[in-house]
N, C-alpha and C. Protein backbone atom coordinates (compact mmCIF):
# COMPACT_ATOMS: atom_id res chain seq x y z
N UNK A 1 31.47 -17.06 -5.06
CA UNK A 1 30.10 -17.24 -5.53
C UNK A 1 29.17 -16.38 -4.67
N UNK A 2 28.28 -15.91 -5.37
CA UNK A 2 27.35 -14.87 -4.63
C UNK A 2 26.38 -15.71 -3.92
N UNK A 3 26.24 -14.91 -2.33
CA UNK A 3 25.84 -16.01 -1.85
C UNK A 3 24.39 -15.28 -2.10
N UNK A 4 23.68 -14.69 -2.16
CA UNK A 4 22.68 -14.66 -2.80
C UNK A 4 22.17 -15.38 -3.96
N UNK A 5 22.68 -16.00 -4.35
CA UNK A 5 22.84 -17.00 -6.06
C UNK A 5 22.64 -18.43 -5.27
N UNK A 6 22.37 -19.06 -4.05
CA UNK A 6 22.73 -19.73 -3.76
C UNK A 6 21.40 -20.01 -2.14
N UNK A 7 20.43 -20.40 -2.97
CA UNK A 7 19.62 -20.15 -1.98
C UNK A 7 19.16 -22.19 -1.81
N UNK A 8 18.99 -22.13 -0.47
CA UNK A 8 18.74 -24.19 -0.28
C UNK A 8 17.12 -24.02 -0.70
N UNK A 9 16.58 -24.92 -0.14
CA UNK A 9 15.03 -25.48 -0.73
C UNK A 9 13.83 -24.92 -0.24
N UNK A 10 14.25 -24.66 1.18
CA UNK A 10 13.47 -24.02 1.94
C UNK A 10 13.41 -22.80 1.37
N UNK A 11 14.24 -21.81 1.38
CA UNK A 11 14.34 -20.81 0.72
C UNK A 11 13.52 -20.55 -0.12
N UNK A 12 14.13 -21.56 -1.37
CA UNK A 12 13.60 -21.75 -2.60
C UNK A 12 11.62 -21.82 -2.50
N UNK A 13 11.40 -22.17 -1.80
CA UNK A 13 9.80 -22.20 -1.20
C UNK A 13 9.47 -20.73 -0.78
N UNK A 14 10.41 -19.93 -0.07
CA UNK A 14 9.67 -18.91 0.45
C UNK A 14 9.71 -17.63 -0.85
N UNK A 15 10.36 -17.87 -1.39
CA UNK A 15 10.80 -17.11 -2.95
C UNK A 15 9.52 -17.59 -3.79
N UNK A 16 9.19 -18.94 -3.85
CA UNK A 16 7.88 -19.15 -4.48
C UNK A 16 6.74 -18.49 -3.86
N UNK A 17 6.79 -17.65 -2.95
CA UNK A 17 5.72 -16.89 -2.36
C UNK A 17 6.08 -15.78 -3.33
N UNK A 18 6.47 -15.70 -4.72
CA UNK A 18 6.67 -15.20 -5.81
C UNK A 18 5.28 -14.75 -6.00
N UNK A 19 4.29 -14.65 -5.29
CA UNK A 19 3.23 -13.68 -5.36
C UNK A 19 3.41 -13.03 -4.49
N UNK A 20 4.65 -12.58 -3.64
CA UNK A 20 5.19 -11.44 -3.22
C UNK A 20 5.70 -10.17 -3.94
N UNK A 21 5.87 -10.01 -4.90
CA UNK A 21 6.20 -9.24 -6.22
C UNK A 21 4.56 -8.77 -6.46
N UNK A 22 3.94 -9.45 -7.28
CA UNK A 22 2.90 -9.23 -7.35
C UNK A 22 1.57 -8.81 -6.09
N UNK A 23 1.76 -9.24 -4.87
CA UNK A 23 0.87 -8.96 -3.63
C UNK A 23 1.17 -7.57 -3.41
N UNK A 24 2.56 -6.94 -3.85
CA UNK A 24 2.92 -5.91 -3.49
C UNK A 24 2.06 -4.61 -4.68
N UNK A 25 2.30 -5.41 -5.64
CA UNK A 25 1.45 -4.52 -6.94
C UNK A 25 0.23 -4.27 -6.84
N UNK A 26 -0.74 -5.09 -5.95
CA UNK A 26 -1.72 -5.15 -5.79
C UNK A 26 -2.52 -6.27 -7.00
N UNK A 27 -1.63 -6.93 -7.67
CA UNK A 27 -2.65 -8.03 -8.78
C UNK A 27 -2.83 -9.03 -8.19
N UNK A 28 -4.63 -9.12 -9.08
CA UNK A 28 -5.41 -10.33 -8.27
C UNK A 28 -4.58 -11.86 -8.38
N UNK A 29 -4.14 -11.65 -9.04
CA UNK A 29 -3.04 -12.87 -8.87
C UNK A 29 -2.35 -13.50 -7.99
N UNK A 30 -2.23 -12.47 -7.07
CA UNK A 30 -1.19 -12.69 -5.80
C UNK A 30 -2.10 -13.81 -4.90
N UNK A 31 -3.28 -13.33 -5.01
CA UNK A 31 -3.80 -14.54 -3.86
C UNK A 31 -3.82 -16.00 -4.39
N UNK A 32 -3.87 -16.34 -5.82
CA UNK A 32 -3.77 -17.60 -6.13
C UNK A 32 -2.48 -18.43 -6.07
N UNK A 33 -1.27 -17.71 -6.43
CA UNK A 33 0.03 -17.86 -5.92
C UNK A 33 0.26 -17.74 -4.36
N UNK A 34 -0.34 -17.31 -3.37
CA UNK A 34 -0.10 -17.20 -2.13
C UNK A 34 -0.33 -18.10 -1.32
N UNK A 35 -1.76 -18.97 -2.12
CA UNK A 35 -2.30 -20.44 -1.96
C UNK A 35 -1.64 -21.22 -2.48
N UNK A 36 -0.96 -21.62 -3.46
CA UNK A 36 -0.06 -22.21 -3.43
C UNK A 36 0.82 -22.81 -2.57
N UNK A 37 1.49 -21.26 -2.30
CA UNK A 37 2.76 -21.00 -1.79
C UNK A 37 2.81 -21.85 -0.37
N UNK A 38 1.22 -21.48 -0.08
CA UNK A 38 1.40 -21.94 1.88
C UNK A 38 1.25 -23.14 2.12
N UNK A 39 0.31 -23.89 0.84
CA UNK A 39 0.31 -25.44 1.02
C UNK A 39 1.65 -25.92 0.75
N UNK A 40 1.98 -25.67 0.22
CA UNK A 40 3.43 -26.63 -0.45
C UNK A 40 4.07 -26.38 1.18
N UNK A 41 4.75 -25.08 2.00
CA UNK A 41 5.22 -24.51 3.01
C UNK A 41 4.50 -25.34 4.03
N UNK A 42 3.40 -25.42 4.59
CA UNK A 42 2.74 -25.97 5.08
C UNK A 42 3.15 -27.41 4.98
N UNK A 43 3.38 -27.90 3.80
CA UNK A 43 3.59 -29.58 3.91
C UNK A 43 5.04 -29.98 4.23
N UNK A 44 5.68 -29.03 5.29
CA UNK A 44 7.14 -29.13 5.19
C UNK A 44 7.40 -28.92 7.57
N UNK A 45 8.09 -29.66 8.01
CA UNK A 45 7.37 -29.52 9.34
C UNK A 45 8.95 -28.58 9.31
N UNK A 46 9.37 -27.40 10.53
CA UNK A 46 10.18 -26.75 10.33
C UNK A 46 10.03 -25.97 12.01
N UNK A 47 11.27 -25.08 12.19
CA UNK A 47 11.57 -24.14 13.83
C UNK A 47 11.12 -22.83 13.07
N UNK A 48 11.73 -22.82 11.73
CA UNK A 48 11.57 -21.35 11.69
C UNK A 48 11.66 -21.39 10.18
N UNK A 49 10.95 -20.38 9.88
CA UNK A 49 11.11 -19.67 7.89
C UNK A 49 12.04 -18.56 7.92
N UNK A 50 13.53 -19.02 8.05
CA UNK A 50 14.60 -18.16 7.26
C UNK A 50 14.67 -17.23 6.68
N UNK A 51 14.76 -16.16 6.30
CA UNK A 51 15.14 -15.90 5.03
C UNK A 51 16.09 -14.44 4.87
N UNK A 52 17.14 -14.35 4.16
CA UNK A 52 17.68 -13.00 4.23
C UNK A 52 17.89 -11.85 3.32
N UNK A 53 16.45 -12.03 2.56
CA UNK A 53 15.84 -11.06 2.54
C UNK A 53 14.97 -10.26 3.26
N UNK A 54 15.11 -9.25 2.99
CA UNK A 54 14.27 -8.50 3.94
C UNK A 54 12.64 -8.00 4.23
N UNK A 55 12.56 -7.83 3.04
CA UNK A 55 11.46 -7.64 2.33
C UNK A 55 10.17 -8.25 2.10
N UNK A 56 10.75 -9.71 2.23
CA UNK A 56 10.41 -10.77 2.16
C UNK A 56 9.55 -11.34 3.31
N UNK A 57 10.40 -10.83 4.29
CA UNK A 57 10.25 -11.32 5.27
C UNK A 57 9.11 -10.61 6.08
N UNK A 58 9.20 -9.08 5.69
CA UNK A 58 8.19 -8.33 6.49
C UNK A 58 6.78 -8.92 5.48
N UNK A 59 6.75 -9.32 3.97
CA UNK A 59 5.96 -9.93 4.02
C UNK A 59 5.07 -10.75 4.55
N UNK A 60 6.01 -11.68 4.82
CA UNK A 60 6.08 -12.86 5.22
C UNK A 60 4.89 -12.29 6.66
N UNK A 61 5.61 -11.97 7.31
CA UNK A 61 4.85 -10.75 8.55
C UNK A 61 3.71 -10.51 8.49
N UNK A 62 3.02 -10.05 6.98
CA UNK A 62 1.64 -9.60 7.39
C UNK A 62 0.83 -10.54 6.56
N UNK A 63 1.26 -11.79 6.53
CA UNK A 63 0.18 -12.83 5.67
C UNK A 63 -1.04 -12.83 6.04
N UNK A 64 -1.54 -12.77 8.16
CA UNK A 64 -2.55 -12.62 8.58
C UNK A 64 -3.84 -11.67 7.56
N UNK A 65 -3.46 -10.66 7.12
CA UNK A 65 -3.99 -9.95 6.42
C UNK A 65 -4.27 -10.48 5.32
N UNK A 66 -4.15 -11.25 5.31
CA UNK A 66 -4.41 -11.93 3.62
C UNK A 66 -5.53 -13.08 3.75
N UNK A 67 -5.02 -14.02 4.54
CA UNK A 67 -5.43 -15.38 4.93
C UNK A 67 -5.93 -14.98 7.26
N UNK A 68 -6.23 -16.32 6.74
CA UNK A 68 -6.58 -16.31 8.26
C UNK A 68 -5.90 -17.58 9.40
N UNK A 69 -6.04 -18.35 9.63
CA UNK A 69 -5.49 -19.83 10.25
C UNK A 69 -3.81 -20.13 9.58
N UNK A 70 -4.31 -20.51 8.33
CA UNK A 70 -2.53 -20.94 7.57
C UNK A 70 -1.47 -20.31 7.50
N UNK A 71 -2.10 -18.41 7.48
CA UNK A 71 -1.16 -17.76 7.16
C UNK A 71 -0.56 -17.31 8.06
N UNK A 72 -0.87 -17.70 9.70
CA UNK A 72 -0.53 -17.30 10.80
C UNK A 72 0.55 -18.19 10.91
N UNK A 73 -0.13 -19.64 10.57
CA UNK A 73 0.92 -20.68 11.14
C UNK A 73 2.16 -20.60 10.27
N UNK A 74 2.37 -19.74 9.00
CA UNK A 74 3.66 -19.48 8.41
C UNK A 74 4.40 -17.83 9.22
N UNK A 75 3.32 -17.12 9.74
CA UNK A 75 3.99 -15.68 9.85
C UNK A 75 4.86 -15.80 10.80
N UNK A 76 3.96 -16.57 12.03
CA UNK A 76 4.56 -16.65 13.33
C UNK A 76 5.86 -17.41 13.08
N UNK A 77 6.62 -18.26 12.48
CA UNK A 77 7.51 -19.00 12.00
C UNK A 77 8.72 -17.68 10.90
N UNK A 78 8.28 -16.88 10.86
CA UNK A 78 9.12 -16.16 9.60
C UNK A 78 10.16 -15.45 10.30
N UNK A 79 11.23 -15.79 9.99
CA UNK A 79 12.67 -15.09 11.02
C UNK A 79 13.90 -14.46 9.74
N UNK A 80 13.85 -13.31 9.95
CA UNK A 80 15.46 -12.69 9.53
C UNK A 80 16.38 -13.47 10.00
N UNK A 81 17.26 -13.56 8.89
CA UNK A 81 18.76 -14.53 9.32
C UNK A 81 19.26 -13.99 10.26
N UNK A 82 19.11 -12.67 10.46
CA UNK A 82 19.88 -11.75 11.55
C UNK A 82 19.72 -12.14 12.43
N UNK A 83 18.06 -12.34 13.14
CA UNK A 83 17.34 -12.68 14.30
C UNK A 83 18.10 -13.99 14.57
N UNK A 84 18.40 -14.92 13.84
CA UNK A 84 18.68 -16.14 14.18
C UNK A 84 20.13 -16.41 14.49
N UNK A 85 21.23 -15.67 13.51
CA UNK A 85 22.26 -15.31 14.27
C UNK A 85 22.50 -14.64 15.24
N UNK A 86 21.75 -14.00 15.72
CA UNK A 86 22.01 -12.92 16.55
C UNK A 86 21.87 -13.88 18.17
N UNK A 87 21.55 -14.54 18.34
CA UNK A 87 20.55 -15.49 19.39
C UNK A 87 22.42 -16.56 19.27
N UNK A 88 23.16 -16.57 18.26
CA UNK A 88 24.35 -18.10 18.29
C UNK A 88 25.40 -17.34 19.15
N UNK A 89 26.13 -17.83 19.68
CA UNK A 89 27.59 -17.87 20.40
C UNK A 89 28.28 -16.91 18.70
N UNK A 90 28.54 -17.93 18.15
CA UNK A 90 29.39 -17.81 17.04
C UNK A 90 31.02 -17.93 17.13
N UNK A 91 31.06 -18.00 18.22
CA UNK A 91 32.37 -18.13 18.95
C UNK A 91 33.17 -19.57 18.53
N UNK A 92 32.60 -20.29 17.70
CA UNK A 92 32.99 -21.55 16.79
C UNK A 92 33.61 -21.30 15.55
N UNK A 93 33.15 -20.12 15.58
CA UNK A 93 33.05 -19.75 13.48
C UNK A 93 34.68 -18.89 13.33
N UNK A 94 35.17 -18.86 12.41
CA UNK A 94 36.78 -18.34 12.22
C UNK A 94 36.42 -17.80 10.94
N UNK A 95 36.58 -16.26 10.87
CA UNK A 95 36.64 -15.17 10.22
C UNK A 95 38.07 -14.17 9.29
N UNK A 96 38.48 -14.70 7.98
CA UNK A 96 39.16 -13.75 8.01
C UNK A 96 39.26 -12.36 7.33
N UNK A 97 39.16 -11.33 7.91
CA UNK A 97 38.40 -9.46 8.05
C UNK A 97 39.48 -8.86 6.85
N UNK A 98 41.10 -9.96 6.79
CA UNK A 98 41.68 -8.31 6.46
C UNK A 98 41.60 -8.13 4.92
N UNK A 99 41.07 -8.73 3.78
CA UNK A 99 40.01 -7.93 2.95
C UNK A 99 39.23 -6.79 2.89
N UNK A 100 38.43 -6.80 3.97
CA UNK A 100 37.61 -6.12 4.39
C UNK A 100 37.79 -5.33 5.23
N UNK A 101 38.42 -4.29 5.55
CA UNK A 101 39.02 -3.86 7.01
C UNK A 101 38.25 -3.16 7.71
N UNK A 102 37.84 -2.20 6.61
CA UNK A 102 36.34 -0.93 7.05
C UNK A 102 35.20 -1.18 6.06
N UNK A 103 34.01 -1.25 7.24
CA UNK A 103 33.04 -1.70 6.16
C UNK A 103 32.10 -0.39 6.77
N UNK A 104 31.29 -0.03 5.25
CA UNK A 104 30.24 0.70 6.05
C UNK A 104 29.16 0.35 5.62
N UNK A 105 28.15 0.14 6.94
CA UNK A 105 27.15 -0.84 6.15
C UNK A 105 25.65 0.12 6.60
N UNK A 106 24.85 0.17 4.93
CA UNK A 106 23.71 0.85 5.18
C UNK A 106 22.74 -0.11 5.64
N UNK A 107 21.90 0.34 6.22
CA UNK A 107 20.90 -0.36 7.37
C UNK A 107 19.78 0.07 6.32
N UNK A 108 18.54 -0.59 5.63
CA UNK A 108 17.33 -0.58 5.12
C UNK A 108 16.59 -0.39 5.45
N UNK A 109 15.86 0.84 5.39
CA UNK A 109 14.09 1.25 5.52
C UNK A 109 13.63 -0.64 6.36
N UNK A 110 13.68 -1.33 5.49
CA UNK A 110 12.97 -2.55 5.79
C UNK A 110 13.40 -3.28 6.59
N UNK A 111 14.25 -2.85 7.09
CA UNK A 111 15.26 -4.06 8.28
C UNK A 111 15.07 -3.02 9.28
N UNK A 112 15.28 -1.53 9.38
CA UNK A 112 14.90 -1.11 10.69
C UNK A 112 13.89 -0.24 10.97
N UNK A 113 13.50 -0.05 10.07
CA UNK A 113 11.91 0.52 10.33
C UNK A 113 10.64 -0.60 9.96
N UNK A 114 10.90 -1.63 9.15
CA UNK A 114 9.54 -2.22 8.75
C UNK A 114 9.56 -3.34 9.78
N UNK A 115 11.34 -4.21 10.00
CA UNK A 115 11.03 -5.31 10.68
C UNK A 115 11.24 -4.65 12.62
N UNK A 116 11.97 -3.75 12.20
CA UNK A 116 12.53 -3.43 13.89
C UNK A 116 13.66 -3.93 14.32
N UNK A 117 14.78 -3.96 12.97
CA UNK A 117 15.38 -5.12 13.95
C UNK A 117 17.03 -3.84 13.79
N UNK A 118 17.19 -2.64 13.98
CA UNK A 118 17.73 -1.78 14.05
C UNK A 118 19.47 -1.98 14.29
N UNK A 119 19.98 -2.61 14.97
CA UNK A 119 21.66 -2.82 15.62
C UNK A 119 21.76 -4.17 14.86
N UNK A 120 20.69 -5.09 14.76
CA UNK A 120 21.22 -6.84 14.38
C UNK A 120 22.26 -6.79 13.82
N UNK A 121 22.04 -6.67 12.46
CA UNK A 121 23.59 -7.13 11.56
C UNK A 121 24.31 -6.00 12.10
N UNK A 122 24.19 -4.71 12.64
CA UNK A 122 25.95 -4.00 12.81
C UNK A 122 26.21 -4.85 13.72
N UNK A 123 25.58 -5.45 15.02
CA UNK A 123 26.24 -6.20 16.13
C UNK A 123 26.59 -7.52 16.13
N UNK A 124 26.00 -8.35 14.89
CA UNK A 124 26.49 -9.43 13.98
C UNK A 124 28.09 -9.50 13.39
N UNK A 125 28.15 -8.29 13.15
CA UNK A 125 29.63 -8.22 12.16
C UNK A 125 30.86 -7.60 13.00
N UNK A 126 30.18 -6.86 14.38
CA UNK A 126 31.32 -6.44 15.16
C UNK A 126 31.89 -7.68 16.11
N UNK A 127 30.61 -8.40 16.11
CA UNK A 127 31.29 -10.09 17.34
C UNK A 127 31.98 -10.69 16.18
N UNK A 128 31.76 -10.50 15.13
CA UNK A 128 33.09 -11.70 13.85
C UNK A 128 33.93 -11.13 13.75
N UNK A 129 34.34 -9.64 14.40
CA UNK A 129 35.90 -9.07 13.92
C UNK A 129 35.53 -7.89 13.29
N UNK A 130 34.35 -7.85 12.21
CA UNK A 130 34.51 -6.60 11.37
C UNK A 130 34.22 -5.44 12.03
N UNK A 131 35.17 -4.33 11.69
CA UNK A 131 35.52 -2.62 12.04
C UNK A 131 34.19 -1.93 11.25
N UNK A 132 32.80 -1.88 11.95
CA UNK A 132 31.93 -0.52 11.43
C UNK A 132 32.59 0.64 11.24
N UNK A 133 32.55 1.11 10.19
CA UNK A 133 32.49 2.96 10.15
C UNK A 133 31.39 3.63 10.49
N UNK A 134 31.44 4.78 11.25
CA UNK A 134 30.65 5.39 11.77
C UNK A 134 29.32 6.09 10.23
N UNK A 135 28.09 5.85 10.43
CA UNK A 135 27.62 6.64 9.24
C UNK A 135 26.54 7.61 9.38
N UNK A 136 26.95 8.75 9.20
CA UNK A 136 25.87 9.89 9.63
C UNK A 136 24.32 9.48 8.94
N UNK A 137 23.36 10.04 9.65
CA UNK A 137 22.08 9.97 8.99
C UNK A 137 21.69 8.48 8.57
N UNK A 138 22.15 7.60 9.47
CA UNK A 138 22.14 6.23 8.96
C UNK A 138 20.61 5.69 8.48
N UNK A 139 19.58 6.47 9.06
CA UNK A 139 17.87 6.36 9.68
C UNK A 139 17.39 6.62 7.96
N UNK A 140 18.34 7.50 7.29
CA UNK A 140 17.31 7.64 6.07
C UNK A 140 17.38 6.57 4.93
N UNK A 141 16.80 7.00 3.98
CA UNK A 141 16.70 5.92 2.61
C UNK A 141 17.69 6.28 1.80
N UNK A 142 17.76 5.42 1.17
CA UNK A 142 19.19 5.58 0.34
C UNK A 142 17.97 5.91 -1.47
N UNK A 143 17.04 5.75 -1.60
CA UNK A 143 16.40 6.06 -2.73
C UNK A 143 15.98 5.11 -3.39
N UNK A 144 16.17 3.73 -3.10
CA UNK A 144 15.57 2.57 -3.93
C UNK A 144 14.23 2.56 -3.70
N UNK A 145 13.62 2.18 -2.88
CA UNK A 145 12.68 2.11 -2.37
C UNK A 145 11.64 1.37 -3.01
N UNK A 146 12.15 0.20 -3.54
CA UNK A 146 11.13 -0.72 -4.83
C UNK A 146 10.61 0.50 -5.85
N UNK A 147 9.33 0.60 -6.01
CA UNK A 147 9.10 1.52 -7.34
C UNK A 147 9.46 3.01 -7.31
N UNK A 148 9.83 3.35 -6.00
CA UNK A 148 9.62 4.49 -5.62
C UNK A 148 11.36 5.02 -6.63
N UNK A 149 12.21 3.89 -6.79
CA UNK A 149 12.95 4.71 -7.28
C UNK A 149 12.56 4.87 -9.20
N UNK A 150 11.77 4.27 -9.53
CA UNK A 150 10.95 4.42 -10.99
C UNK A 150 10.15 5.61 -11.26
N UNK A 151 9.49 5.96 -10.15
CA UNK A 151 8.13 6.96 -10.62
C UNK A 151 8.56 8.22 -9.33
N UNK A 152 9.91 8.43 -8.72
CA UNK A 152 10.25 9.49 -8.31
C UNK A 152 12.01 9.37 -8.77
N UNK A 153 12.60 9.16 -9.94
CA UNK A 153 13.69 9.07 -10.31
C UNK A 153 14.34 9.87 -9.90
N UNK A 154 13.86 11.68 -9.74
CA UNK A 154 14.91 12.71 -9.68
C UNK A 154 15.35 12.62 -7.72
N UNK A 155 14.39 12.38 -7.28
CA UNK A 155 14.11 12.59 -5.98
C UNK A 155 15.62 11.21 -5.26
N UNK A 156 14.85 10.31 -6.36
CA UNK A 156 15.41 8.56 -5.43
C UNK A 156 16.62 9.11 -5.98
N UNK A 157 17.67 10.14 -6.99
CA UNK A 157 18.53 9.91 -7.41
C UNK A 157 19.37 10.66 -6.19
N UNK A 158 19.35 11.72 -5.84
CA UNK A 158 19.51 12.53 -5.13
C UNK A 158 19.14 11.85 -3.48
N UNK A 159 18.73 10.90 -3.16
CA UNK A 159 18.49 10.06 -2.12
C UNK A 159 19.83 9.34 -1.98
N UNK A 160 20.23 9.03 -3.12
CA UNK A 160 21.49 8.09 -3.09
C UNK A 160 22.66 9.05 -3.31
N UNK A 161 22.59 10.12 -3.83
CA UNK A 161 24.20 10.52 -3.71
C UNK A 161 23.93 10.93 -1.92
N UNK A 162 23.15 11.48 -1.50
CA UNK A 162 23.35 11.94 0.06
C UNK A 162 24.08 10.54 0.47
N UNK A 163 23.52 9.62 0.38
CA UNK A 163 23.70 8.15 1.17
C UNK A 163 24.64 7.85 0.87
N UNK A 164 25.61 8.13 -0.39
CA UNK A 164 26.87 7.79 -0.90
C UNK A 164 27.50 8.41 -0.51
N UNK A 165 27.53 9.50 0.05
CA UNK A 165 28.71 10.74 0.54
C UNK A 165 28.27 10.31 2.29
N UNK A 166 27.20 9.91 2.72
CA UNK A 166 27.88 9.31 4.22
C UNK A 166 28.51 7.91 3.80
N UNK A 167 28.23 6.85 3.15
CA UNK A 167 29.15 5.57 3.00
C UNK A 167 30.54 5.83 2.99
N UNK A 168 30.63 6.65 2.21
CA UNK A 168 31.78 7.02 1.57
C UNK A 168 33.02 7.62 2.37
N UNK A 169 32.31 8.44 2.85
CA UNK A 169 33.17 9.85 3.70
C UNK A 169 34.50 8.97 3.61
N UNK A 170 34.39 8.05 4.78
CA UNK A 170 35.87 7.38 5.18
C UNK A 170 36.81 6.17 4.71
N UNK A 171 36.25 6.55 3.19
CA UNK A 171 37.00 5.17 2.32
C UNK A 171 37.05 3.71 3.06
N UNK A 172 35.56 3.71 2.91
CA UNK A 172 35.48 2.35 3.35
C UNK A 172 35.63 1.21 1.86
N UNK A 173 36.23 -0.05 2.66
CA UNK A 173 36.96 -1.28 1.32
C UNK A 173 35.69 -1.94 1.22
N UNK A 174 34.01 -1.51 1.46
CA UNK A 174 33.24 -2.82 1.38
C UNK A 174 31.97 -1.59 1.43
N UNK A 175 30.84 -1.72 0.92
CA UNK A 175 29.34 -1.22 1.46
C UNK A 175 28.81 -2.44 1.88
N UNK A 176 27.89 -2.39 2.67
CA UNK A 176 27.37 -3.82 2.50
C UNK A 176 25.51 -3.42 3.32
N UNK A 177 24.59 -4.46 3.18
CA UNK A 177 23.47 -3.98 3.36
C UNK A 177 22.95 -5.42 3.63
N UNK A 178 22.00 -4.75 3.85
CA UNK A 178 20.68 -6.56 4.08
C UNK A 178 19.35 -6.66 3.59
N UNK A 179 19.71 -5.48 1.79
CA UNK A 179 18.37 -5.11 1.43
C UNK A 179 18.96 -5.45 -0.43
N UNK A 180 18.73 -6.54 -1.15
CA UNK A 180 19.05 -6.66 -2.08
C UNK A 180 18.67 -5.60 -3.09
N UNK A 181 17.93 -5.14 -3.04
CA UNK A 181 17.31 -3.55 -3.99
C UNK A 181 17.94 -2.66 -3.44
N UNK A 182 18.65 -2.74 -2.13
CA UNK A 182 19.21 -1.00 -2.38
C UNK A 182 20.94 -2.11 -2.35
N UNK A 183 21.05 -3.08 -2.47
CA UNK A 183 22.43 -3.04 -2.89
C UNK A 183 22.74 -3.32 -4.63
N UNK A 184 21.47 -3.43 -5.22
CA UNK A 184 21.65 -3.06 -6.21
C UNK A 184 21.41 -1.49 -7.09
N UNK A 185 20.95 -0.61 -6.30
CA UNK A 185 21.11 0.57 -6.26
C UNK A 185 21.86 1.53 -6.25
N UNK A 186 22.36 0.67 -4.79
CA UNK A 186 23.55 1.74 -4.29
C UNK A 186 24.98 1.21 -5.24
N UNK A 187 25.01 0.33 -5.84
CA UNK A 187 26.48 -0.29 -6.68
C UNK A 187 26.13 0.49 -8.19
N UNK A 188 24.93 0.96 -8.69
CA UNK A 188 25.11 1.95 -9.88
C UNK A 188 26.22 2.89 -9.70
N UNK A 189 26.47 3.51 -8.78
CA UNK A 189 26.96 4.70 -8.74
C UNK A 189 28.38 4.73 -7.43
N UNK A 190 28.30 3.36 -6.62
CA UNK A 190 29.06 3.21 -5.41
C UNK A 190 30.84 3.12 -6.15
N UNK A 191 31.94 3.58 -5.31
CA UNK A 191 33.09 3.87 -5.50
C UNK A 191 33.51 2.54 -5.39
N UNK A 192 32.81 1.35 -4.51
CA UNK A 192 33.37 0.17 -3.97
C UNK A 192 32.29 -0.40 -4.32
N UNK A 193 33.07 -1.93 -4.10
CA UNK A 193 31.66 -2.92 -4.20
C UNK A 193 30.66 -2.89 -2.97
N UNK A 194 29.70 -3.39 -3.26
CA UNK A 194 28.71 -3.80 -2.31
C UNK A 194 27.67 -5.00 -2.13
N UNK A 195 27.83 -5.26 -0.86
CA UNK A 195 27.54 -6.74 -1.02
C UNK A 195 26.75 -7.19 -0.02
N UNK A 196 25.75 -8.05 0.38
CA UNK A 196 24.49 -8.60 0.82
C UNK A 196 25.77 -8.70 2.02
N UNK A 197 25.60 -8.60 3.39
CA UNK A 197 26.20 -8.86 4.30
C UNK A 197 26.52 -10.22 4.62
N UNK A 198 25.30 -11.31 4.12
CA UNK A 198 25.31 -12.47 4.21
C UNK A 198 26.66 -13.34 3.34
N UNK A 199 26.50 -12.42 2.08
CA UNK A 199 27.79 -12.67 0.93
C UNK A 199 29.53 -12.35 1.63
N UNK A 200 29.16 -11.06 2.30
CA UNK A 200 30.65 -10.73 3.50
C UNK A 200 31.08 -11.86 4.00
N UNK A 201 30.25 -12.72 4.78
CA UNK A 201 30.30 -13.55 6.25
C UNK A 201 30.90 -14.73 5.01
N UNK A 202 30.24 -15.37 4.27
CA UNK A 202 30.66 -16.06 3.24
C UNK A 202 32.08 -16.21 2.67
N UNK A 203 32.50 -14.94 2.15
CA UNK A 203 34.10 -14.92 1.44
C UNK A 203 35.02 -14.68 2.76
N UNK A 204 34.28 -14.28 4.16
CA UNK A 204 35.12 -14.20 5.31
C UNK A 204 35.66 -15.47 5.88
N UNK A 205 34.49 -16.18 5.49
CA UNK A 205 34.73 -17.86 6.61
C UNK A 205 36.29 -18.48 6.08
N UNK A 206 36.75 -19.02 7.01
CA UNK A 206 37.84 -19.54 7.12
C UNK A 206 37.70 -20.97 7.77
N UNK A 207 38.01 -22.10 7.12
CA UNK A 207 37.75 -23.50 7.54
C UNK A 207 36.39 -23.77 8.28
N UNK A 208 35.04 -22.68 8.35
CA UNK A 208 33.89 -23.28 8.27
C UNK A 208 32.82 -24.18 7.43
N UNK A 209 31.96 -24.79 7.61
CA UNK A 209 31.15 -25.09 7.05
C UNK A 209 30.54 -24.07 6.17
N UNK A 210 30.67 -24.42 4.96
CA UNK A 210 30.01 -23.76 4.00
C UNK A 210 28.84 -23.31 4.63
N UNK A 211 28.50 -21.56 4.47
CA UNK A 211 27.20 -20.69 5.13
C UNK A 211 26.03 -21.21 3.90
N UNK A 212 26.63 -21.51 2.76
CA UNK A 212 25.59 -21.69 1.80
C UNK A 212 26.17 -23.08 0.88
């Protein structure tokens, strides 16, 4: 089961900031959905706002800009799953890799340039066992880029074969990413599957607690 398909309640709340879609478009809409969003969030006491999306999250990041008092008390709270694994032992958890043997995993505009969070998931997946492949030019975009791959098609297309010929080079059994738009991007045209990294850790676990 995709663990993206499979989001708990909390989640399910920060996804209702579903004037994230729209905040991004710029429609006046977004702020009436954004009010919403923070009372309901707000009426929930919590360590941290989850979430592994990415996108989402750098949202999540600049609410200050929107709001003033409420939207702080959600920003300051907004954590990449990465951030939060990254901080566990994990040394509890039982992994099994040989599915997966070589993975090469593209790193997102939005995970290391928007949030900063640059090594997390490669150094996430090398403490569970999994073998990185080395990937040239790892820093650029693969061509999704939310609209950018709509209203620059020839450009974003040609973004992704470059990005597919470094994934690729070394026949890796997995792509995997932490940016749901470019892993649905990059699987138009990818030789292998590709899959939310979070979804990896998932079909990897071995006698853990269900991740989702």
């Amino acid at each position: 089961m995709k663990a993206w398909q499979n989001i708990e309640f909390l989640m399910t709340l920060v996804l209702l900031i579903v004037f994230f879609p729209v905040y991004r478009s710029g429609h006046d809409g977004a702020r009436l959905l954004y009010q919403a969003a923070v009372l309901i969030v707000l009426g929930f006491w919590f360590n941290a706002l989850v979430t592994e999306i990415d996108l989402i999250n750098i949202s999540l990041g600049h609410l200050p800009s929107l709001d003033a008092e409420k939207a702080k008390q959600i920003s300051q709270y907004a954590k990449d799953i990465g951030e939060i694994l990254d901080k566990e032992t994990l040394t509890q958890l039982q992994f099994n890799t040989a599915k997966y043997k070589k993975i090469s995993f593209h790193n997102p505009c939005t995970l290391q340039h928007g949030q900063k969070l640059n090594t997390v998931v490669e150094t996430i997946l090398k403490r569970l066992g999994f073998e990185l492949l080395p990937i040239s030019d790892s820093h650029l975009c693969c061509g999704s880029a939310g609209t950018y791959s709509i209203l620059q098609p020839e450009l974003s297309q040609q973004l992704l074969t470059n990005k597919l010929h470094s994934l690729q080079k070394d026949s890796p059994d997995v792509i995997v990413t932490a940016n749901i738009g470019c892993q649905m991007h990059l699987a138009t045209r990818a030789d292998v599957a590709v899959k939310h990294w979070i979804e990896l850790i998932d079909e990897a676990s071995v006698g853990n607690v269900p991740l989702i």
